[in-house]
Structure formats: C-alpha cells, structure tokens
N, C-alpha and C. Protein backbone atom coordinates (compact mmCIF):
# COMPACT_ATOMS: atom_id res chain seq x y z
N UNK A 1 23.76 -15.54 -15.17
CA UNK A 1 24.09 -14.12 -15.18
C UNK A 1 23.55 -13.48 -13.90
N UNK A 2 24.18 -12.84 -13.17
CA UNK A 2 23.85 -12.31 -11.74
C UNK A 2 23.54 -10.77 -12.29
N UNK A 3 21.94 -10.73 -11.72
CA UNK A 3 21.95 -9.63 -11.34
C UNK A 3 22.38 -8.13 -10.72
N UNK A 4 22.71 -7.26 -10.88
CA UNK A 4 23.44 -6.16 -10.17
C UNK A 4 22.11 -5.29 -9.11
N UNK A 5 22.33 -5.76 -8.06
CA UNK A 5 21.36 -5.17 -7.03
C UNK A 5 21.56 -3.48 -6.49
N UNK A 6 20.73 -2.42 -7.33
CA UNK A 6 20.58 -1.05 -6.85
C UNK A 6 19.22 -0.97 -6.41
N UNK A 7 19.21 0.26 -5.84
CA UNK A 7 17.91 1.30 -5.51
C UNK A 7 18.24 2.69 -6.70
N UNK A 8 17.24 3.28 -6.14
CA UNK A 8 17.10 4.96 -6.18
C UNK A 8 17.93 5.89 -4.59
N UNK A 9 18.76 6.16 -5.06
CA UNK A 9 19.14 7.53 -3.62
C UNK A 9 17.63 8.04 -3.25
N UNK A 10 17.56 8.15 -1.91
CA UNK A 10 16.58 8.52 -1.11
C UNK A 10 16.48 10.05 -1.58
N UNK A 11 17.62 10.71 -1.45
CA UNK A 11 17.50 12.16 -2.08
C UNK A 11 17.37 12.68 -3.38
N UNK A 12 18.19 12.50 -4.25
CA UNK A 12 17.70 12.41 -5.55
C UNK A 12 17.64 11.90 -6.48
N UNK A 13 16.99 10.34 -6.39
CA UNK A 13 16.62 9.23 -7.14
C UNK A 13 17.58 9.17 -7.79
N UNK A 14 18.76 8.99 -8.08
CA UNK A 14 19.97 9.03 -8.83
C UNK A 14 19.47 7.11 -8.97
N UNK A 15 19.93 5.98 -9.63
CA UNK A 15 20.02 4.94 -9.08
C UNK A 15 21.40 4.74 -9.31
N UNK A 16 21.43 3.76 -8.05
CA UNK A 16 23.25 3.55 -6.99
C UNK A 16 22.64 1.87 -6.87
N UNK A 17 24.29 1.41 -7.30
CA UNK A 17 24.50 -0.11 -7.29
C UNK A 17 24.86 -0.29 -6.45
N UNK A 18 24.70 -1.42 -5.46
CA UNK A 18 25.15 -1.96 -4.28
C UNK A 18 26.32 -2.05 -3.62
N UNK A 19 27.15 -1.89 -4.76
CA UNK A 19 28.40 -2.27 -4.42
C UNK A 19 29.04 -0.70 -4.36
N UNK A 20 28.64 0.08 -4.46
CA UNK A 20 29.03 1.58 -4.29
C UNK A 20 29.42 2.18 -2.95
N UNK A 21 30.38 3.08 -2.91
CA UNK A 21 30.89 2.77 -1.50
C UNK A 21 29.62 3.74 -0.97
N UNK A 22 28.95 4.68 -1.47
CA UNK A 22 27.70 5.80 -0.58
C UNK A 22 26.57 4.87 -0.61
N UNK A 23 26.36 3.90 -0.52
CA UNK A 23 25.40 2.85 -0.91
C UNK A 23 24.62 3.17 0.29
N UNK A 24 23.77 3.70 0.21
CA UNK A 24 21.94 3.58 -0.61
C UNK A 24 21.98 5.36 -1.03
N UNK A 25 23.20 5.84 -1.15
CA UNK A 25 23.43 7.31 -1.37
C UNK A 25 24.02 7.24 -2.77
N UNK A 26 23.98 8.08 -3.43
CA UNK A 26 24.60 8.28 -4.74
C UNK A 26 25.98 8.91 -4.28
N UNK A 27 26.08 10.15 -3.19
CA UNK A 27 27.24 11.01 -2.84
C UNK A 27 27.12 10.96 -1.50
N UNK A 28 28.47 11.64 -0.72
CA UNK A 28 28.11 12.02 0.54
C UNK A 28 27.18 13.41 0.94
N UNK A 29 27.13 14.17 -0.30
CA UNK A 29 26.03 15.87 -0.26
C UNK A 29 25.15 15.05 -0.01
N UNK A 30 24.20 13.89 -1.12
CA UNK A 30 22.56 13.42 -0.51
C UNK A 30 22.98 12.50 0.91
N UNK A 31 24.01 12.19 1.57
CA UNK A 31 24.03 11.68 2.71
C UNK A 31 23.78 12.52 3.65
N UNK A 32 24.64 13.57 3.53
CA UNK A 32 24.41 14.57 4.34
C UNK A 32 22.71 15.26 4.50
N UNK A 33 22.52 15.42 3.70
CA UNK A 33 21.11 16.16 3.16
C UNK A 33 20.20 15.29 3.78
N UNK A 34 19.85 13.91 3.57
CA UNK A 34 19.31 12.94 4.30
C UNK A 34 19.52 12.87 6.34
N UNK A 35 20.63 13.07 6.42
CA UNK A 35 21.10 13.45 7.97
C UNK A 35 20.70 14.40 8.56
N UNK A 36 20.68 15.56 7.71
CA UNK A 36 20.26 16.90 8.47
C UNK A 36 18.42 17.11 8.09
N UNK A 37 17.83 16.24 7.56
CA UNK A 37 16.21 16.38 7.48
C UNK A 37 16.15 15.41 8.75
N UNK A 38 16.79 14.25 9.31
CA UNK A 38 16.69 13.48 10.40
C UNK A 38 16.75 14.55 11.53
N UNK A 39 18.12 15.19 11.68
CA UNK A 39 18.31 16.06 12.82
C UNK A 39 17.41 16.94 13.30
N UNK A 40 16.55 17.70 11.91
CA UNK A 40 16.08 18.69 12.48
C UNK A 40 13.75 18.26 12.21
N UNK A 41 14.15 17.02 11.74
CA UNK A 41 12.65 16.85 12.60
C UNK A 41 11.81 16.65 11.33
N UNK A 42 12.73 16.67 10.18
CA UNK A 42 11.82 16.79 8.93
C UNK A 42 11.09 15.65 8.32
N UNK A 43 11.74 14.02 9.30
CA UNK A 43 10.93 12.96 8.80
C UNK A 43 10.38 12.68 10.67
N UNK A 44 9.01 12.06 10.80
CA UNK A 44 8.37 11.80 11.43
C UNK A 44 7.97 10.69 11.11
N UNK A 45 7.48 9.67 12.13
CA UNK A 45 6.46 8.75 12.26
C UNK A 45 5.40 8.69 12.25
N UNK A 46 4.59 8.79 10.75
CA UNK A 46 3.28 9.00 10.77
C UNK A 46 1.95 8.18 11.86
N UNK A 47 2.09 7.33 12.15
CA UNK A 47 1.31 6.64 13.68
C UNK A 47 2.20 6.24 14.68
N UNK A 48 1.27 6.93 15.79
CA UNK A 48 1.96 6.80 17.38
C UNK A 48 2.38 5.20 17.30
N UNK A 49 4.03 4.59 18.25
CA UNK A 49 4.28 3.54 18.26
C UNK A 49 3.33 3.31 19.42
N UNK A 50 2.89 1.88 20.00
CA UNK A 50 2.50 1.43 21.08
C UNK A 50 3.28 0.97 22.35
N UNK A 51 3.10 1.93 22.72
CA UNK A 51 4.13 1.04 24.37
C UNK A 51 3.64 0.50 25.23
N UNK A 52 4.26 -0.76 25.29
CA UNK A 52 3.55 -1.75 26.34
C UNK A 52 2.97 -1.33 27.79
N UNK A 53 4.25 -0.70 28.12
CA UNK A 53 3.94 -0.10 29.76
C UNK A 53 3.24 0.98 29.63
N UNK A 54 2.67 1.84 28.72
CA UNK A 54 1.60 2.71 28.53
C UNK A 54 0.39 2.48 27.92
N UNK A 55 0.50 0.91 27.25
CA UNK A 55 -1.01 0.70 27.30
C UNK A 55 -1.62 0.40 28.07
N UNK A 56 -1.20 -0.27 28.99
CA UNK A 56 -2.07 -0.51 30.64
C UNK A 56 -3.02 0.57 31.01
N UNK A 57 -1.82 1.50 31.41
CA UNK A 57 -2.70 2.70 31.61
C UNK A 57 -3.80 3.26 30.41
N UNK A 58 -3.81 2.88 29.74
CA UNK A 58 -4.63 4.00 28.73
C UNK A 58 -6.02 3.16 28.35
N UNK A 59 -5.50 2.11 28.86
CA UNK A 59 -6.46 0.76 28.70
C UNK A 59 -6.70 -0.52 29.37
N UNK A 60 -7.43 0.05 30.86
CA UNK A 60 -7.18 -0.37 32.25
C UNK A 60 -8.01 -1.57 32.05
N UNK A 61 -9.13 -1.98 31.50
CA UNK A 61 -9.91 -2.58 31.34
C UNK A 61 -9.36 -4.03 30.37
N UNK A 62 -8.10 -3.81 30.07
CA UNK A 62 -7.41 -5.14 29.29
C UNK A 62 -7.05 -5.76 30.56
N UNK A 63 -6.20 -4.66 31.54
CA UNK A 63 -5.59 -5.43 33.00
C UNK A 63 -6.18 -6.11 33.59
N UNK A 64 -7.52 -5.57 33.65
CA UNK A 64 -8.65 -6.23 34.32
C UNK A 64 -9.43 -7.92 33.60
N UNK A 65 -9.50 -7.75 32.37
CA UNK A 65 -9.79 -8.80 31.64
C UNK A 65 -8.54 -10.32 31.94
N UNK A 66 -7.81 -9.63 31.68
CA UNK A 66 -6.17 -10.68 31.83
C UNK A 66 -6.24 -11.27 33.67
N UNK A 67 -6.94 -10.50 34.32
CA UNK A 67 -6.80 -11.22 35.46
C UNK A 67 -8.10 -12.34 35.90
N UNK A 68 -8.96 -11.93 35.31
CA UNK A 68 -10.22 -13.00 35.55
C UNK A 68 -9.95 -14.06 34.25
C-alpha cells in the first residue's frame, strides 16, 4: 500500500497532497500571500551567510596561517 506524500501549506496549514497541482500550496491566494511576504522583506535569514572572498578580509590572520 503506497503511501500518499503531503505537507501542511506554509500559509495556512491546510494539509495538500503531492500530487496537487498548488503543491506545497493548498490555493494560488496562500501562493500569492507566501510571494508577497518574500517581496516585501517579511522572511529573512536569521544568521549572516559566510562569504568566502569576505572572510579573508575580516579574518586576515587565516591568510596568514595558510601561507606558512
């Protein structure tokens, strides 16, 4: 017997089966709704990513280690 693979809609926990065409959305309103909290800034990245070419600088003393 195969399982039927859903979630919860990100917006309002509705749960949506996989095979649904708004899939991981219940509708296109929580698609939308989900799109426009992206646009205007309402989800963030709670810790700074690390960038390679800016950790050098911020942490001159690795450059220095890596060469001796």
């Amino acid at each position: 017997m195969k399982k039927a693979i859903s979630l919860r809609c990100p917006t309002c926990r509705k749960i949506v089966l996989r095979s649904e065409p708004e899939f991981p959305f219940c509708c296109e309103r929580c698609r939308l709704i989900d799109l426009g909290k992206w646009a205007s800034g309402g989800y963030v990245i709670s810790t700074p990513l690390n960038d390679p070419e800016t950790d050098d600088f911020i942490h001159p003393n690795v450059q220095d280690q890596k060469a001796n």
